[in-house]
C-alpha atoms as a PDB file:
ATOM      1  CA  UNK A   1      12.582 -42.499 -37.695  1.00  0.00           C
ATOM      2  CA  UNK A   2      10.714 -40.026 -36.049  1.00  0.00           C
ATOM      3  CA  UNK A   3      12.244 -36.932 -34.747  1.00  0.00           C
ATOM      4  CA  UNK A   4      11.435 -35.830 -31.287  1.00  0.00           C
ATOM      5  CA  UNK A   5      11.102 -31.841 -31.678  1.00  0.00           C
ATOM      6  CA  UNK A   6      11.694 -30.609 -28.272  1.00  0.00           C
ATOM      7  CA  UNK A   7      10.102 -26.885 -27.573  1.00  0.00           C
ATOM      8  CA  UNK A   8      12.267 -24.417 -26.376  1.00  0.00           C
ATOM      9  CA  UNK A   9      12.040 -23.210 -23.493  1.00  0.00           C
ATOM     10  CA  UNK A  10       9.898 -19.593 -23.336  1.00  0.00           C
ATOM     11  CA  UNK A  11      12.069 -16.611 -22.308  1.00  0.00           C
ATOM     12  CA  UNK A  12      10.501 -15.036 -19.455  1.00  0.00           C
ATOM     13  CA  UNK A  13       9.590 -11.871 -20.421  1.00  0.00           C
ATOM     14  CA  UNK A  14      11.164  -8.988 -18.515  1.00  0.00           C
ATOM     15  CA  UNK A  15      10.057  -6.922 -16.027  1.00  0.00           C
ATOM     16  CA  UNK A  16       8.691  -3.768 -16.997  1.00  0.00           C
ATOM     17  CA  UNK A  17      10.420  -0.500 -16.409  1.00  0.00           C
ATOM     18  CA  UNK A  18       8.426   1.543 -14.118  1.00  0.00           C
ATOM     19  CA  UNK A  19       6.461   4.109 -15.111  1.00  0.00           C
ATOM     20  CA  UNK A  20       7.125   6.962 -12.718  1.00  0.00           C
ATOM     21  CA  UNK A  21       9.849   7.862 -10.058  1.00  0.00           C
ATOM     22  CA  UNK A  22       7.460   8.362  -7.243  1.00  0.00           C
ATOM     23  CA  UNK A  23       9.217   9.774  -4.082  1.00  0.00           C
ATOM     24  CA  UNK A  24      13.028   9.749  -4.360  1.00  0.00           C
ATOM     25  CA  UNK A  25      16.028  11.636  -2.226  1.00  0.00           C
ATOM     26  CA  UNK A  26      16.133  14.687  -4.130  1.00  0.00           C
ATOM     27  CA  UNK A  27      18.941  16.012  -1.427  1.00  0.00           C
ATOM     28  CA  UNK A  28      21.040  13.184  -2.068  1.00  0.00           C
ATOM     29  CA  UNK A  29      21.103  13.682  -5.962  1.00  0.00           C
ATOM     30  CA  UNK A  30      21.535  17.621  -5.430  1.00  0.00           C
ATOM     31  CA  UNK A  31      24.729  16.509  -3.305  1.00  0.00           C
ATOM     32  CA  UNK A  32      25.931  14.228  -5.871  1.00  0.00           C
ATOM     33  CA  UNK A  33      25.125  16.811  -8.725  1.00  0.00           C
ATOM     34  CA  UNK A  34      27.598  19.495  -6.757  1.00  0.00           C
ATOM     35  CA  UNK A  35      30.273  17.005  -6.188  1.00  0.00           C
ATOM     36  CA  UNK A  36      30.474  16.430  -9.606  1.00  0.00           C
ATOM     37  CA  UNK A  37      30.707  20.370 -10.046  1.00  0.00           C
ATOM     38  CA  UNK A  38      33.255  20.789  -7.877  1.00  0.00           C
ATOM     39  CA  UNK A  39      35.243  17.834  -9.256  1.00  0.00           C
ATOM     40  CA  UNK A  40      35.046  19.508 -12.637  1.00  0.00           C
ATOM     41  CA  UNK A  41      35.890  22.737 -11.828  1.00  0.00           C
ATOM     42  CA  UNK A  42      32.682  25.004 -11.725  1.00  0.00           C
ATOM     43  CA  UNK A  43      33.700  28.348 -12.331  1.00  0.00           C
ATOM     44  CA  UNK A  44      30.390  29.487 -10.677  1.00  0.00           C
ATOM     45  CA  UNK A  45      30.711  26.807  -7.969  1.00  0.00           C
ATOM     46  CA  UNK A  46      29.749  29.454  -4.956  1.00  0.00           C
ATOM     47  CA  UNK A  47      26.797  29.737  -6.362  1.00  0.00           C
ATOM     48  CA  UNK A  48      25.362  26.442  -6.570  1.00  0.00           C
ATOM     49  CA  UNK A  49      21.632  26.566  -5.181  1.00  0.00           C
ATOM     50  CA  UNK A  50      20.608  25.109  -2.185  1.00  0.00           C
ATOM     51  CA  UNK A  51      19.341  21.553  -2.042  1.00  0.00           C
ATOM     52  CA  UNK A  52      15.453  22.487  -1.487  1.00  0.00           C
ATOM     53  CA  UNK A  53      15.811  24.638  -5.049  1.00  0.00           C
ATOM     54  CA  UNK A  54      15.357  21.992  -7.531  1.00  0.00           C
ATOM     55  CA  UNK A  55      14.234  24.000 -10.478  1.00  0.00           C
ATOM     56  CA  UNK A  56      17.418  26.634  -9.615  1.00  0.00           C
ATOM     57  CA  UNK A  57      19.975  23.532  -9.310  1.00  0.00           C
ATOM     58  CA  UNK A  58      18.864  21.939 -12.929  1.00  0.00           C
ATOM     59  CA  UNK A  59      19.517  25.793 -14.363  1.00  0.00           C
ATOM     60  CA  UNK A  60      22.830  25.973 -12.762  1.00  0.00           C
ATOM     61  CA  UNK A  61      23.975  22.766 -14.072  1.00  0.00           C
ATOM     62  CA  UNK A  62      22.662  22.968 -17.419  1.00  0.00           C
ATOM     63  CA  UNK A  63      24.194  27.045 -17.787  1.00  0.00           C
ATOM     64  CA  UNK A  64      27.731  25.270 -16.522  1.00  0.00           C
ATOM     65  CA  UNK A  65      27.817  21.870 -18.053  1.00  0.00           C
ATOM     66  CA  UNK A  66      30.412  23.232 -21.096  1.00  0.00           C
ATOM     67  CA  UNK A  67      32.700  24.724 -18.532  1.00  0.00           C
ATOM     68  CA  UNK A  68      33.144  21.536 -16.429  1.00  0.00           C
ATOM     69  CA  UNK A  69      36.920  19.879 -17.095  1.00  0.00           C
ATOM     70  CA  UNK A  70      37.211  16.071 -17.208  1.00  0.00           C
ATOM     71  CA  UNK A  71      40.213  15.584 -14.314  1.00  0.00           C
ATOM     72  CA  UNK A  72      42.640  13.190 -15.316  1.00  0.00           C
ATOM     73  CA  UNK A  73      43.002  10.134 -13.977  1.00  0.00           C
ATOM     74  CA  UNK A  74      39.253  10.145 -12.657  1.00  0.00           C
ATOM     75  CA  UNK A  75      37.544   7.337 -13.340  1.00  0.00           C
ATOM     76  CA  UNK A  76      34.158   9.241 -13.226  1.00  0.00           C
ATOM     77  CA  UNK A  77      32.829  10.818 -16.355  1.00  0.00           C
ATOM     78  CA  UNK A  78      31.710  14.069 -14.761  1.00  0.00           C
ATOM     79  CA  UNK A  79      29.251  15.418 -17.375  1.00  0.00           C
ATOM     80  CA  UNK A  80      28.139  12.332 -18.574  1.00  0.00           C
ATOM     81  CA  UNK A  81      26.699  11.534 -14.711  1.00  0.00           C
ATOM     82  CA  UNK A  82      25.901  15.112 -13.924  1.00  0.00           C
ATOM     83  CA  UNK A  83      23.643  14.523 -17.342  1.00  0.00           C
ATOM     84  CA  UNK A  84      22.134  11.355 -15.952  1.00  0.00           C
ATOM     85  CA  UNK A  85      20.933  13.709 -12.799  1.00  0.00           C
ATOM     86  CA  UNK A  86      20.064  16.159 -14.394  1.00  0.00           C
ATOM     87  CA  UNK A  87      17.403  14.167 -16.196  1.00  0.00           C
ATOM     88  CA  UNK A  88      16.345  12.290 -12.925  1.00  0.00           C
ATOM     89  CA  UNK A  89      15.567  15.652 -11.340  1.00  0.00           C
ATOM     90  CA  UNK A  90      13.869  16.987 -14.487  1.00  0.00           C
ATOM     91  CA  UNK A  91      11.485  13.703 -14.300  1.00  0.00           C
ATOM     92  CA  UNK A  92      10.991  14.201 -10.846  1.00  0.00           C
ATOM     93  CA  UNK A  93      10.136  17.932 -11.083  1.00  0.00           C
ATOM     94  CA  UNK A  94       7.831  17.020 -13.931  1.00  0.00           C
ATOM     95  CA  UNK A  95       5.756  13.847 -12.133  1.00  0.00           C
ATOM     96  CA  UNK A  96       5.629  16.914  -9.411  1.00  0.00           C
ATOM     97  CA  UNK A  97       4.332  19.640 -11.828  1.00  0.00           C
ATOM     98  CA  UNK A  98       1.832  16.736 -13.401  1.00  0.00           C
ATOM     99  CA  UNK A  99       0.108  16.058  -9.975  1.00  0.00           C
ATOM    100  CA  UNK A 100       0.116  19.924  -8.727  1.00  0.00           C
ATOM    101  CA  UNK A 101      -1.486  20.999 -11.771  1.00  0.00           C
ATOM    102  CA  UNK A 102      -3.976  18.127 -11.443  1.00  0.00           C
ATOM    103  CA  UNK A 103      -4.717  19.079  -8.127  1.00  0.00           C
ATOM    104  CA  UNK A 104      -5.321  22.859  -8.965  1.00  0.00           C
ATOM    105  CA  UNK A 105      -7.858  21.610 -11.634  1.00  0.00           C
ATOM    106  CA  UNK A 106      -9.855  19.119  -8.895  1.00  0.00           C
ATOM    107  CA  UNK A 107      -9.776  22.228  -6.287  1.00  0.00           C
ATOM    108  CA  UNK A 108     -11.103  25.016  -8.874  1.00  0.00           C
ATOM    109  CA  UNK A 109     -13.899  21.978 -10.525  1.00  0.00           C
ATOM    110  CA  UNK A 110     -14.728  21.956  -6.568  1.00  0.00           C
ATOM    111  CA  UNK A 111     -14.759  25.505  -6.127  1.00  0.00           C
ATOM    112  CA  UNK A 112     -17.432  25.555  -9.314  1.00  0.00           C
ATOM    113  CA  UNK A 113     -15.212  26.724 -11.437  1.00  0.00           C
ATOM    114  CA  UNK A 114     -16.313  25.401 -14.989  1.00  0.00           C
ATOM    115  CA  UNK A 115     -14.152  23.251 -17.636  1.00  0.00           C
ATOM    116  CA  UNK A 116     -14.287  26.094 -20.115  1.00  0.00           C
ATOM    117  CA  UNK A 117     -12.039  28.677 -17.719  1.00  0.00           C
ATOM    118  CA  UNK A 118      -9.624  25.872 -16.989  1.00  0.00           C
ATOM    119  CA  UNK A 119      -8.541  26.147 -21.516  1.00  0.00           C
ATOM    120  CA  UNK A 120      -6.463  28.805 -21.763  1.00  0.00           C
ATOM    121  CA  UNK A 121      -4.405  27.442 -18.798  1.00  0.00           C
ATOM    122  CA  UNK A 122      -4.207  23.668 -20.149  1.00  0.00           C
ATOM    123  CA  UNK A 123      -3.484  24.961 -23.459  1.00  0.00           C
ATOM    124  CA  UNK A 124      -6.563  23.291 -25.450  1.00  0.00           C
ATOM    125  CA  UNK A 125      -9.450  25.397 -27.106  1.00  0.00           C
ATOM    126  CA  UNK A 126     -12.197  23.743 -25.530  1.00  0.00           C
ATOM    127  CA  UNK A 127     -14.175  22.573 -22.120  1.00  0.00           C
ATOM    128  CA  UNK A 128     -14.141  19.626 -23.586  1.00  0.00           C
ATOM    129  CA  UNK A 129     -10.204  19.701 -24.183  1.00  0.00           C
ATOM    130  CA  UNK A 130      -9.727  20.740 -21.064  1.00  0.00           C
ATOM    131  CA  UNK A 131     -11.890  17.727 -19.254  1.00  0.00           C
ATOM    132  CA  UNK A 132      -9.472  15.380 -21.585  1.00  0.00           C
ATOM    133  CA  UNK A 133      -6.555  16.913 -20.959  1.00  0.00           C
ATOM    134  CA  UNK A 134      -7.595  16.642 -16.719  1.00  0.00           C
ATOM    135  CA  UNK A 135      -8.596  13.016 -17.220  1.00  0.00           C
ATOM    136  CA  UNK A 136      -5.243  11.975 -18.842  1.00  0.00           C
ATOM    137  CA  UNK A 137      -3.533  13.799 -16.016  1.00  0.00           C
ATOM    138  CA  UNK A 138      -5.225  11.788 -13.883  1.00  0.00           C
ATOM    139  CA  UNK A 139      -4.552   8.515 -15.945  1.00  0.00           C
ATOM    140  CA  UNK A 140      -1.042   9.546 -15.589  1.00  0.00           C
ATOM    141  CA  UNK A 141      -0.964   9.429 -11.508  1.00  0.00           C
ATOM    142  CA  UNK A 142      -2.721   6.130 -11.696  1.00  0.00           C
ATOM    143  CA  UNK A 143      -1.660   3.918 -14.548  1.00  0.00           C
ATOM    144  CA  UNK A 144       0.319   0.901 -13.721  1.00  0.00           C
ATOM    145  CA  UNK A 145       2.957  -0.502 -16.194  1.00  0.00           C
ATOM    146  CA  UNK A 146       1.840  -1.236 -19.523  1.00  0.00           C
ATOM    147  CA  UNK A 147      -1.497   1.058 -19.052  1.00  0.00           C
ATOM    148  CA  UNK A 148      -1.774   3.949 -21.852  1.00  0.00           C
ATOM    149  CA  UNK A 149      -2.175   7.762 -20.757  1.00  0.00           C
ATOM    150  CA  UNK A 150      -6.079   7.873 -21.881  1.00  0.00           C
ATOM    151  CA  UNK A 151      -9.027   9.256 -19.706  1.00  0.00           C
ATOM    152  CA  UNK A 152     -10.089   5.135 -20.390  1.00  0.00           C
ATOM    153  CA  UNK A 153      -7.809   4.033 -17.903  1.00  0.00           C
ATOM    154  CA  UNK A 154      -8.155   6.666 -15.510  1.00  0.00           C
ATOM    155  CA  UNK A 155     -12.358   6.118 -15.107  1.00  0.00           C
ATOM    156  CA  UNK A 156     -10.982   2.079 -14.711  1.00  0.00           C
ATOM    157  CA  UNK A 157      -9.258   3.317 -11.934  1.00  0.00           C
ATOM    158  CA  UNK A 158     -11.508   4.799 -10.890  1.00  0.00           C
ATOM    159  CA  UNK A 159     -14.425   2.817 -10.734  1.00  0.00           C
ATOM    160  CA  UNK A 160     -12.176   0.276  -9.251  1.00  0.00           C
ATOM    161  CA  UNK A 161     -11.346   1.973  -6.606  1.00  0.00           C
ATOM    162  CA  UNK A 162     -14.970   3.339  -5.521  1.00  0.00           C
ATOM    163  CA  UNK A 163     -15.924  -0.502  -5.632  1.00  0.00           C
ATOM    164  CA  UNK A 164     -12.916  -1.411  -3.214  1.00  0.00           C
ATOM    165  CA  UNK A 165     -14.649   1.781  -0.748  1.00  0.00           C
ATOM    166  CA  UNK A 166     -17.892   0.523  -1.515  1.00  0.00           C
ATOM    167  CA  UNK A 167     -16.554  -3.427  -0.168  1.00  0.00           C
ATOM    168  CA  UNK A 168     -14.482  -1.769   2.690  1.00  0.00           C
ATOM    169  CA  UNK A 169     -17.976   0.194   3.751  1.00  0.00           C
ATOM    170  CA  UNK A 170     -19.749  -2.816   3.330  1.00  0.00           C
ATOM    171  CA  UNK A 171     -17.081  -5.159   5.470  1.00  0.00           C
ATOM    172  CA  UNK A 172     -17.377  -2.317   7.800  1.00  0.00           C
ATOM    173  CA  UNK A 173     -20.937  -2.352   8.555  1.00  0.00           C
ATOM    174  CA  UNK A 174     -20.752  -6.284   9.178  1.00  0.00           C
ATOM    175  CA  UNK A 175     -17.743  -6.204  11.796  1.00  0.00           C
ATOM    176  CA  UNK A 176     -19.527  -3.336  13.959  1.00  0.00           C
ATOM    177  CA  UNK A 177     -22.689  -5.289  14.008  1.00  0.00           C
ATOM    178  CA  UNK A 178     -20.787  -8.083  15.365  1.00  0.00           C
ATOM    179  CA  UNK A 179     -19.217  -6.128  17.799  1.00  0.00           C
ATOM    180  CA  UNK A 180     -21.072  -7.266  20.884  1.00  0.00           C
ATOM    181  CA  UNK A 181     -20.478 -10.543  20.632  1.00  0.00           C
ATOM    182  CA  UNK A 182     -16.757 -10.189  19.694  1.00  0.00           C
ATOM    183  CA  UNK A 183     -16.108  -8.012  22.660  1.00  0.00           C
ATOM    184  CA  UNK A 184     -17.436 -11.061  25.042  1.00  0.00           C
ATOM    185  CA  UNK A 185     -14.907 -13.197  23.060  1.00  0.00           C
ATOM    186  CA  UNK A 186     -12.569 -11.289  23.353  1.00  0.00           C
ATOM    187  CA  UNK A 187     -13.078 -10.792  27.293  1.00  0.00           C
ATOM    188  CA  UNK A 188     -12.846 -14.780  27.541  1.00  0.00           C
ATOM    189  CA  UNK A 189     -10.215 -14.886  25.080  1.00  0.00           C
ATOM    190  CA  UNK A 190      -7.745 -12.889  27.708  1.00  0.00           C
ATOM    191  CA  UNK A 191      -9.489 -14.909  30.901  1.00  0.00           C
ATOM    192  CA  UNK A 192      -8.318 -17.672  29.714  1.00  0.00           C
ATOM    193  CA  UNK A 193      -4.914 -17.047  27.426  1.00  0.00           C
ATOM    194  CA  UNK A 194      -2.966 -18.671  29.904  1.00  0.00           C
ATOM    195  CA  UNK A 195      -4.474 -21.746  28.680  1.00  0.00           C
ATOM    196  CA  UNK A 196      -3.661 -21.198  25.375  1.00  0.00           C
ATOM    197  CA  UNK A 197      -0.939 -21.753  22.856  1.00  0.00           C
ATOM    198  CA  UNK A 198       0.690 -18.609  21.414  1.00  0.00           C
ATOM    199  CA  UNK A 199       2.935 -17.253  18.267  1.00  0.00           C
ATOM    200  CA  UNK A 200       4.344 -13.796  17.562  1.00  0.00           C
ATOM    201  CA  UNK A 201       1.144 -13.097  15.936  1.00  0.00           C
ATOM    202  CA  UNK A 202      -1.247 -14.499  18.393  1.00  0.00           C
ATOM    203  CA  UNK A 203       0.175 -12.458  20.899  1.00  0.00           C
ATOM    204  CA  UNK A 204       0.169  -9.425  19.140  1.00  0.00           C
ATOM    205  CA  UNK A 205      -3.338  -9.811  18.168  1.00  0.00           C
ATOM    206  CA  UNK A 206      -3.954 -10.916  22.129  1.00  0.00           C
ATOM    207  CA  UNK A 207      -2.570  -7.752  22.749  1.00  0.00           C
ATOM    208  CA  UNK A 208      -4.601  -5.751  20.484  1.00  0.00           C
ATOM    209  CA  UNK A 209      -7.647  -7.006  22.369  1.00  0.00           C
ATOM    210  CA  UNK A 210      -5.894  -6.401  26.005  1.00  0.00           C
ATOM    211  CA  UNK A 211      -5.412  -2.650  24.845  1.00  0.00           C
ATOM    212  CA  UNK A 212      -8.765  -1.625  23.276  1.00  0.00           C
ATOM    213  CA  UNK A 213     -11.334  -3.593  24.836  1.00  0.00           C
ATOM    214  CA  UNK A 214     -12.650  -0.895  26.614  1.00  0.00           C
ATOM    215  CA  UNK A 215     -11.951   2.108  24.096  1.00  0.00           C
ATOM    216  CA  UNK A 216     -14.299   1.027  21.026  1.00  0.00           C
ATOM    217  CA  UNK A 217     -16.358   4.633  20.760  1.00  0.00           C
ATOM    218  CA  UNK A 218     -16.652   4.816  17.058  1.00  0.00           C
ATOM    219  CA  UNK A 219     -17.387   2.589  14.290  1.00  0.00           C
ATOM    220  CA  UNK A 220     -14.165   2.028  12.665  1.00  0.00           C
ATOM    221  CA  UNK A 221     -12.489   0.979  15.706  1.00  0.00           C
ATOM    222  CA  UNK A 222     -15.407  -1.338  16.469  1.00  0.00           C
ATOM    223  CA  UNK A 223     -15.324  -2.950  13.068  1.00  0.00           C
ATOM    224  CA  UNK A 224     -11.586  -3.350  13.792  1.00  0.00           C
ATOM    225  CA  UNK A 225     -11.830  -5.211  17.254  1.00  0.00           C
ATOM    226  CA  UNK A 226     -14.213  -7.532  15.728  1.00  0.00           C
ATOM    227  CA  UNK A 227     -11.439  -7.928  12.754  1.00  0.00           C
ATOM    228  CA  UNK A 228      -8.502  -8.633  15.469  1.00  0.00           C
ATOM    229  CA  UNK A 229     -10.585 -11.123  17.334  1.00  0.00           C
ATOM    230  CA  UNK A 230     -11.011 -13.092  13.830  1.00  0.00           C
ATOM    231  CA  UNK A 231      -7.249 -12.524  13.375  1.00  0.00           C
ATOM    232  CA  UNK A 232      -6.154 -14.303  17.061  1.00  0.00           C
ATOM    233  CA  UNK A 233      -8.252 -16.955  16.269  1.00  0.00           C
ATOM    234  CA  UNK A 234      -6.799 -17.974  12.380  1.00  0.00           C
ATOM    235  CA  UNK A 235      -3.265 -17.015  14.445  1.00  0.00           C
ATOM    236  CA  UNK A 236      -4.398 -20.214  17.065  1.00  0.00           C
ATOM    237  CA  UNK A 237      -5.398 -22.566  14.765  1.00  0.00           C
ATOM    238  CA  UNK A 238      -2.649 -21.915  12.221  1.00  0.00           C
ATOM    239  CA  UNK A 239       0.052 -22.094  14.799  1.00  0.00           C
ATOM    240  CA  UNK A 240      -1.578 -25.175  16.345  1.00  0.00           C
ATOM    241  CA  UNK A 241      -1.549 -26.911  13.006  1.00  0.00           C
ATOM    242  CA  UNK A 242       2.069 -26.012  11.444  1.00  0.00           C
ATOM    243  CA  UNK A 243       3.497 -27.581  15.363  1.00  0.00           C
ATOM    244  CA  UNK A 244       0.522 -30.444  14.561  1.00  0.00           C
ATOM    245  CA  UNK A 245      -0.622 -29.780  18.213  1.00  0.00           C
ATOM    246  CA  UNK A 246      -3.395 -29.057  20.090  1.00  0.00           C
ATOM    247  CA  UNK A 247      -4.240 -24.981  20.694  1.00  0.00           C
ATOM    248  CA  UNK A 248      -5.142 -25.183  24.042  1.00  0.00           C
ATOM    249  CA  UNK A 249      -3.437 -26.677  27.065  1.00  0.00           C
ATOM    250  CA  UNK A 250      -6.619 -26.274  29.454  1.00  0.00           C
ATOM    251  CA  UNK A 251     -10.556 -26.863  29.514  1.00  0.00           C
ATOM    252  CA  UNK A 252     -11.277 -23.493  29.507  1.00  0.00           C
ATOM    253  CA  UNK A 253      -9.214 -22.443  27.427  1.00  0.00           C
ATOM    254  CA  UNK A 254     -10.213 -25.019  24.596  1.00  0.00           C
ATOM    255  CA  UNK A 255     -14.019 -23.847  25.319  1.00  0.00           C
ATOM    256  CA  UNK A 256     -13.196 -20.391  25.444  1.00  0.00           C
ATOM    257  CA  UNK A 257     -11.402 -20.845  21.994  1.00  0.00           C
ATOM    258  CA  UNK A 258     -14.214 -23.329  20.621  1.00  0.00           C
ATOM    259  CA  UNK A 259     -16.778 -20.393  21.026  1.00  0.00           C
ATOM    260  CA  UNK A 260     -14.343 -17.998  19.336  1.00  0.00           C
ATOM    261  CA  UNK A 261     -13.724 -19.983  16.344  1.00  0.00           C
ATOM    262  CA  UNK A 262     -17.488 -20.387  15.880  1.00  0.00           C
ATOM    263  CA  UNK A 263     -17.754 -16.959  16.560  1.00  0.00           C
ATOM    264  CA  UNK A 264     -14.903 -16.508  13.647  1.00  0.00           C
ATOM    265  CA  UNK A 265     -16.660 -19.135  11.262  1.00  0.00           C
ATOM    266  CA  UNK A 266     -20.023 -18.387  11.151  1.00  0.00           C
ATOM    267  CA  UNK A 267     -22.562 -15.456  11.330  1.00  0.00           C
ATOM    268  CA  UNK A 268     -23.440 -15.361  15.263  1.00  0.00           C
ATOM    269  CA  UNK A 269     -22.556 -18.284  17.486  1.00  0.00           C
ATOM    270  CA  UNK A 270     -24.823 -18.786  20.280  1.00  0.00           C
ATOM    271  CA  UNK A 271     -22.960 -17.701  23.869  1.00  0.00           C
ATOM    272  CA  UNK A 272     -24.146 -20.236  26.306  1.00  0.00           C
ATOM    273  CA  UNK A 273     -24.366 -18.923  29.979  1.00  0.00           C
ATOM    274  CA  UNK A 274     -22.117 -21.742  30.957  1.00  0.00           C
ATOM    275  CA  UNK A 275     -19.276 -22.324  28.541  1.00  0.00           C
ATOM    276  CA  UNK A 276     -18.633 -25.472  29.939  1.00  0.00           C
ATOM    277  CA  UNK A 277     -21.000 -26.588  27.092  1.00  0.00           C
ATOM    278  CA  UNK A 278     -19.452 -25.184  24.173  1.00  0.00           C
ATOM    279  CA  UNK A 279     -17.520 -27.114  21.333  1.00  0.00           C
ATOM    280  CA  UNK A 280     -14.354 -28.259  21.090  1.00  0.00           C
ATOM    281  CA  UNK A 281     -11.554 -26.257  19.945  1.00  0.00           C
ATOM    282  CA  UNK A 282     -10.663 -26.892  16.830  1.00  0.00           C
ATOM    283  CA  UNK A 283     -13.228 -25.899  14.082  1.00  0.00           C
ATOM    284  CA  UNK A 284     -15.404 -28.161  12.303  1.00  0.00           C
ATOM    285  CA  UNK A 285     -14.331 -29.369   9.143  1.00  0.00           C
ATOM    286  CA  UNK A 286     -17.206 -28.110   7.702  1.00  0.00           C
ATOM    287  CA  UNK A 287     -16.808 -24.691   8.578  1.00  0.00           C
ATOM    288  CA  UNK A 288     -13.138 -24.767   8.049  1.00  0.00           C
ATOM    289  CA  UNK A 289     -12.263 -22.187   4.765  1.00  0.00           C
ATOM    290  CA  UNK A 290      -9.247 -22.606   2.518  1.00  0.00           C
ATOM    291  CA  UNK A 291      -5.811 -21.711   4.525  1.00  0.00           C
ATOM    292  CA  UNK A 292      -2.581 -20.204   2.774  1.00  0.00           C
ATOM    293  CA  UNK A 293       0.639 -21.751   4.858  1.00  0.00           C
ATOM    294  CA  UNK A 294      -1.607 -23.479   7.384  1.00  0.00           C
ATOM    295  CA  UNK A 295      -3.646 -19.907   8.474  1.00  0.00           C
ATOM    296  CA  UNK A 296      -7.211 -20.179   8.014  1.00  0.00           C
ATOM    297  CA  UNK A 297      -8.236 -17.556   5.408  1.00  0.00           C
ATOM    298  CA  UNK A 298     -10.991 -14.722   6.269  1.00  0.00           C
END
């Protein structure tokens, strides 16, 4: 008889821990930490630092940890939580001391000041200790779970993130070059939205147009007219298509919207001087891209 081995079932693995605290409510913790002081009895409890003294607050509570009393009857262990603050705000201040010092280096390297005067400061005994110990600073701002702390993964970070400017440039360059034409879209779009059927986004984007159509006066905001135009038109279609019906209610409105979607679709439609003669509505299957939830993807 042959045994049917069934495979257990993998354990998802868990979620990894994050790496850094990032921005947190150091005011709130301070609060908490003097609470707990004043629950235990600080006999120094008048002078407590203010809340903006972070680095005066973890000396206080670390000079008067072994005079705090546990009340009785309190549920909360008062030095064990002021300890579990007390490391918080030590982690905090040193993620803070990590990125000021790293800044300090990139100002002085852009001030000319050479790798070799930076040693002494980052405690190495070289330039070239110092430009290692700088690069794993900087891995340490940028690493993402599971990354190491190596000047490796900070120039990956790097160099991903100059290709992502270098795409966004690129992206940028197209959209203002199409601006023209999207700006007579987007004039016809609003002649004729009463004739068309709208969602929450397709109104917003509508009203994107509405507001800006006559204040595009520098590249970036050209290349982002040309962007929301694109945007009302996926909003149209995908709307039209989740309620399976049509996107416009009028003739004018589905030419007006058949000349935006080419417009959205392909590389420069061809603006008749009577629109009358333009497409229908909906795009061409052809020219239709992959959609996510019924929204046709840019």
């Amino acid at each position: 008889m042959v045994r049917k081995i069934e495979k257990a079932a993998e354990k998802p693995r868990p979620k990894r821990p994050p790496i850094r605290l990032g921005e947190i409510k150091t005011g709130r913790i301070v609060n908490r930490l003097r609470e707990l002081h004043e629950l235990g009895d600080d006999p120094e409890l008048e002078r407590f630092p203010a809340s903006e003294e972070l680095f005066l607050v973890l000396e206080h509570a670390q000079t008067w940890v072994s005079k705090l009393k546990q009340p009785k009857d309190c549920p909360v262990n008062v030095v064990g939580e002021t300890a579990v603050l007390r490391a918080t705000l030590w982690q905090y201040l040193r993620e803070q001391a990590d990125a000021g010092q790293l800044k300090a280096i990139e100002d002085g390297r852009a001030a000319g000041v050479p790798w070799d005067h930076f040693a002494e400061a980052l405690c190495v005994t070289s330039k070239q200790g110092a430009y290692q110990k700088a690069r794993r600073l900087k891995a340490e701002q940028v690493r993402e779970p599971g990354e190491r702390r190596t000047p490796e993964v900070a120039r990956q970070h790097e160099d991903r993130a100059a290709a992502e400017q270098r795409a966004e440039q690129a992206l940028m360059l197209v959209q203002e070059r199409r601006f023209p034409v999207a700006r007579q879209i987007g004039q016809l779009l609003l002649e004729h939205r009463d004739g068309m059927v709208l969602d929450t986004w397709a109104t917003y984007w509508l009203g994107e147009i509405a507001e800006t159509l006559d204040d595009r006066d520098d590249p970036a905001k050209r290349a982002r007219f040309t962007g929301w135009v694109e945007s009302l038109v996926r909003a149209i279609h995908g709307h039209a298509s989740e309620r399976k019906q049509p996107p416009t209610t009028t003739e004018e409105a589905r030419r007006a919207l058949a000349l935006a979607t080419e417009f959205t679709y392909q590389e420069r439609p061809k603006i008749p001087e009577q629109v009358s003669h333009s497409r229908t509505g909906n795009p061409p299957r052809h020219e239709r891209r992959r959609t996510r939830g019924g929204h046709p993807a840019g």
